[in-house]
N, C-alpha and C. Protein backbone atom coordinates (compact mmCIF):
# COMPACT_ATOMS: atom_id res chain seq x y z
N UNK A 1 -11.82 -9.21 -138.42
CA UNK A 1 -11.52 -9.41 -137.02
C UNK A 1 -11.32 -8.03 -136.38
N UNK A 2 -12.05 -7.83 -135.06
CA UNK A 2 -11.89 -6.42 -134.23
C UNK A 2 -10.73 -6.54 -133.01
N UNK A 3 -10.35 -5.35 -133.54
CA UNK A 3 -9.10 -5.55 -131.43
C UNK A 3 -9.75 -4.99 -131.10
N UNK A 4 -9.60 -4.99 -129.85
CA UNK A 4 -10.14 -4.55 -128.42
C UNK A 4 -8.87 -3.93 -127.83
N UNK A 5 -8.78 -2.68 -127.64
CA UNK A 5 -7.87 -1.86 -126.94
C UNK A 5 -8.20 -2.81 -125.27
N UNK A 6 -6.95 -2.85 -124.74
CA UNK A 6 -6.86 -3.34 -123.05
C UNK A 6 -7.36 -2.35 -122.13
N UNK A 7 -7.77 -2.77 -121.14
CA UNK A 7 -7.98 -1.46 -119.62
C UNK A 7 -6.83 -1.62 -119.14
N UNK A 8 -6.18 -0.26 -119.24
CA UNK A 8 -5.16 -0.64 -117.97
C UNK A 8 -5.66 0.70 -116.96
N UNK A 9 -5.10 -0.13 -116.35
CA UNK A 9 -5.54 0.49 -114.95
C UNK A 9 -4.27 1.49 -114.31
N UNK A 10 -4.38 2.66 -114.18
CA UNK A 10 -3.72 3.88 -113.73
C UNK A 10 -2.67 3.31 -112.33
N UNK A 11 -1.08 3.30 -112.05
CA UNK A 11 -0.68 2.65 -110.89
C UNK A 11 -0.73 3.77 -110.48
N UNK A 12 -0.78 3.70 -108.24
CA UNK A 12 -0.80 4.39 -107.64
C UNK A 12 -0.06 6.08 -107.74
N UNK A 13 1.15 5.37 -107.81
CA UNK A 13 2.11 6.60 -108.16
C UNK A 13 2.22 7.03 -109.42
N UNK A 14 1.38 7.01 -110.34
CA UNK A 14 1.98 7.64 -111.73
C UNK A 14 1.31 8.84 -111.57
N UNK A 15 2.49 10.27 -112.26
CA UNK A 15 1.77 11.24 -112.32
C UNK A 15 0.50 11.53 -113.62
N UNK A 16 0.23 10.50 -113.94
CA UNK A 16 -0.87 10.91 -114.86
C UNK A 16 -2.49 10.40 -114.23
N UNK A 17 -2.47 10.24 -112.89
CA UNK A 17 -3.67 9.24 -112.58
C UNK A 17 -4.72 10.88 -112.72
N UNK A 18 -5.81 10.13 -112.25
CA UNK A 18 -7.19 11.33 -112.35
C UNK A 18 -7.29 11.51 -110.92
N UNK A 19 -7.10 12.91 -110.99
CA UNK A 19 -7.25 13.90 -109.63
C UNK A 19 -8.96 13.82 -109.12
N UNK A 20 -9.34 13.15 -107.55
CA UNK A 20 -10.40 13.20 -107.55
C UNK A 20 -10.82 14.30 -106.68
N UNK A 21 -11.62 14.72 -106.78
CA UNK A 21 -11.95 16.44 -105.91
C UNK A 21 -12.81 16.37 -104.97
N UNK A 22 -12.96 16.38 -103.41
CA UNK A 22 -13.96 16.22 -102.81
C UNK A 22 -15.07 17.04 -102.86
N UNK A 23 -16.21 16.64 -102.67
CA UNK A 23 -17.59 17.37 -102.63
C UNK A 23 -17.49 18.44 -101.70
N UNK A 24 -18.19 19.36 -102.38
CA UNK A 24 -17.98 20.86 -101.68
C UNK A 24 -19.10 20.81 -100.43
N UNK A 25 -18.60 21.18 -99.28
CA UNK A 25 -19.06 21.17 -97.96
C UNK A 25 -20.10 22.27 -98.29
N UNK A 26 -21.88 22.08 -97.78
CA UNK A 26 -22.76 22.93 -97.84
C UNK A 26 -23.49 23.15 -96.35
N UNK A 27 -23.06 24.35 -95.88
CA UNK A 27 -23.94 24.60 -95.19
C UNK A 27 -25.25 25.35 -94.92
N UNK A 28 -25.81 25.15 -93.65
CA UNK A 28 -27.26 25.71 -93.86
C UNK A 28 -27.89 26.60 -92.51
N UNK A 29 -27.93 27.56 -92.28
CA UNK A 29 -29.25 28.20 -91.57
C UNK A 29 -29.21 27.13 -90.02
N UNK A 30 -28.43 27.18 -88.69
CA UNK A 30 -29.07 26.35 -88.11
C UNK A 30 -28.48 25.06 -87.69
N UNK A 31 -27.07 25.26 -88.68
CA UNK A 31 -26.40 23.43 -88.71
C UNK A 31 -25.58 23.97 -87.37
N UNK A 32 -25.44 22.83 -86.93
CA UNK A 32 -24.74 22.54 -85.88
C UNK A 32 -23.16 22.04 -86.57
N UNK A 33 -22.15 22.90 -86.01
CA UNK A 33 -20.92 22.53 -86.56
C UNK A 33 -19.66 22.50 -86.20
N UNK A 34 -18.64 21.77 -86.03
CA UNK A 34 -17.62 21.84 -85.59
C UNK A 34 -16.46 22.37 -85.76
N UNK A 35 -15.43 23.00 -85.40
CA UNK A 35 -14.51 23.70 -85.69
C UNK A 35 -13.09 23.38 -85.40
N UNK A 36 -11.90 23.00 -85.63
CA UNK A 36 -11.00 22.80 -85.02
C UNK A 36 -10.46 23.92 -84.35
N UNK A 37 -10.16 24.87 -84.46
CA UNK A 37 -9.75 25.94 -83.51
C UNK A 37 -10.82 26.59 -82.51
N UNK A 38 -12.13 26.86 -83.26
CA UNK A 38 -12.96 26.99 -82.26
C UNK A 38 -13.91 26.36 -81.55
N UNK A 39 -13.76 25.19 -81.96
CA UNK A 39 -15.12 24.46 -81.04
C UNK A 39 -16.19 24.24 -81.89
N UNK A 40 -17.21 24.06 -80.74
CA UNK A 40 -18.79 23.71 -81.40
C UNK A 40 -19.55 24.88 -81.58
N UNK A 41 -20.64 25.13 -82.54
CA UNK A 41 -20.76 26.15 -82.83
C UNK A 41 -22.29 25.98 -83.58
N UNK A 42 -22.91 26.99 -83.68
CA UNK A 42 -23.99 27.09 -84.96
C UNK A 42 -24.14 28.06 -85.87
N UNK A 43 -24.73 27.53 -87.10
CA UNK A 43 -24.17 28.62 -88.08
C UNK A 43 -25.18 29.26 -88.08
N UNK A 44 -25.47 30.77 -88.25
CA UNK A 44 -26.03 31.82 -88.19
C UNK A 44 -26.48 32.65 -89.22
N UNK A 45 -25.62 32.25 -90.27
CA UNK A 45 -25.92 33.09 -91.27
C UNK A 45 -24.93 32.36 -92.50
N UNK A 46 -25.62 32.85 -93.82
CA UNK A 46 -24.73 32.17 -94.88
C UNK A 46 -24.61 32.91 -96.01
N UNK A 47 -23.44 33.36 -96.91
CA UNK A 47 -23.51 34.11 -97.08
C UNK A 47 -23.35 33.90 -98.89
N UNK A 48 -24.34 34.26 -100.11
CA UNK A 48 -23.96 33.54 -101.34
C UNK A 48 -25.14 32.28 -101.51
N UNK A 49 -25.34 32.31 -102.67
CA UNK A 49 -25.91 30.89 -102.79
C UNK A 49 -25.15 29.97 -102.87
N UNK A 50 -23.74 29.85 -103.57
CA UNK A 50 -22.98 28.80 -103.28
C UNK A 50 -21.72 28.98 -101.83
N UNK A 51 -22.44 29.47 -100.97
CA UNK A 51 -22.31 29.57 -99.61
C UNK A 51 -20.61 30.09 -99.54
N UNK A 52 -20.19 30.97 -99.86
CA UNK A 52 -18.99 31.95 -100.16
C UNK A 52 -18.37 31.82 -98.56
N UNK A 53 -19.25 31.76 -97.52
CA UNK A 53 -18.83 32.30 -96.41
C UNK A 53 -19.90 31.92 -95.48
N UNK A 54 -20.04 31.33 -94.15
CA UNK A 54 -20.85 30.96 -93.34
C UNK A 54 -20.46 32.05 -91.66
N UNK A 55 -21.57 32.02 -91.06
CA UNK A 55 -21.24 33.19 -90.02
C UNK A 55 -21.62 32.40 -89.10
N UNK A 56 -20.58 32.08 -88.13
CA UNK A 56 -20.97 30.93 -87.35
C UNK A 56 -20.54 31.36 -85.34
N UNK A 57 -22.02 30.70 -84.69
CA UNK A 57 -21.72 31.54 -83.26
C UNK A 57 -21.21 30.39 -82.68
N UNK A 58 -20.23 31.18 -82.15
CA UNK A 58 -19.22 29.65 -80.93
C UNK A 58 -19.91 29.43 -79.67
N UNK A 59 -20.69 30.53 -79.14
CA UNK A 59 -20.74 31.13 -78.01
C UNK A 59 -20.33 32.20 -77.22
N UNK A 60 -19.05 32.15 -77.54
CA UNK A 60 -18.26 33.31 -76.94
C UNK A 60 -17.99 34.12 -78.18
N UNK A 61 -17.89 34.03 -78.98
CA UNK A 61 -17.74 34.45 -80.19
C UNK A 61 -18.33 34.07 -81.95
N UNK A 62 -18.70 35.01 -82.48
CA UNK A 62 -19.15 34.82 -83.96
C UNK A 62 -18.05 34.87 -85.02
N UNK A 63 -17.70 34.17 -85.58
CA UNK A 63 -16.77 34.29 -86.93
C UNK A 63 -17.33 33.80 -88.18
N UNK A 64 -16.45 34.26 -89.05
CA UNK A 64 -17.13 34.16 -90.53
C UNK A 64 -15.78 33.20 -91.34
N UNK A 65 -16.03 31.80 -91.36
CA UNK A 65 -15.20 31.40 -91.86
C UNK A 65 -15.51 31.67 -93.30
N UNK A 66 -14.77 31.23 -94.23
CA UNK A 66 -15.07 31.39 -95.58
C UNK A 66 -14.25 29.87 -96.38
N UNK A 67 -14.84 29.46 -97.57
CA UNK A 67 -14.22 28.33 -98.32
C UNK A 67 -13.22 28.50 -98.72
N UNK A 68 -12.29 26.89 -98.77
CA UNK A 68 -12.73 26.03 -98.27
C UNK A 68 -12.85 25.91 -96.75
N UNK A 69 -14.21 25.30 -96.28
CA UNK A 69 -14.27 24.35 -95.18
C UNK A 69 -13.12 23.24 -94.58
N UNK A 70 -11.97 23.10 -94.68
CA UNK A 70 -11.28 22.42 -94.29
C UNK A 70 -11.35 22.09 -92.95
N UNK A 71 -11.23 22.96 -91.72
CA UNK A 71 -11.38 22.85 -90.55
C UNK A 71 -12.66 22.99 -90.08
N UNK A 72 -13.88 22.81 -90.57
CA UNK A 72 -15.05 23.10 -90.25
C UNK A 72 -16.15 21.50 -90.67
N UNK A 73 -16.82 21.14 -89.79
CA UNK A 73 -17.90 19.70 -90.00
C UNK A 73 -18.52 20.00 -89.98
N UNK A 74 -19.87 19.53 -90.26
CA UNK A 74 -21.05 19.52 -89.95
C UNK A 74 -21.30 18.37 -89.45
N UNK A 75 -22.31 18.85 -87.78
CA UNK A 75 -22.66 17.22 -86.45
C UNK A 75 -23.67 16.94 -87.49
């Protein structure tokens, strides 16, 4: 005769659950993107293949945010 170990299922609050990591924001050459402090914007330049840093024009101004993307979307 075989046991069968149970599923249990991880509760909300335990500190042992599995940390899930969101997908890393990629931008590109051209994207149209949003900013919380600065507005709408397009990105201009990128900097890295795994995109280290994006150079992005507001209009009134160019900045170079860098990862993570937290305050930054892509429309």
């Amino acid at each position: 005769m075989t046991k069968s170990a149970a599923v249990r299922r991880p509760l909300p609050t335990s500190p042992f659950k599995v940390r899930v990591q969101a997908p890393l924001k990629r931008f590109a050459v051209g994207d149209r993107v949003t900013h919380d402090r600065y507005g709408l914007g397009r990105a201009i330049g990128v900097e890295g293949d795994s995109a280290i840093a994006v150079l992005v024009d507001f209009g009134s101004r160019q900045e170079r945010i860098t990862q993570p993307y937290t305050a930054m979307f892509k429309l």
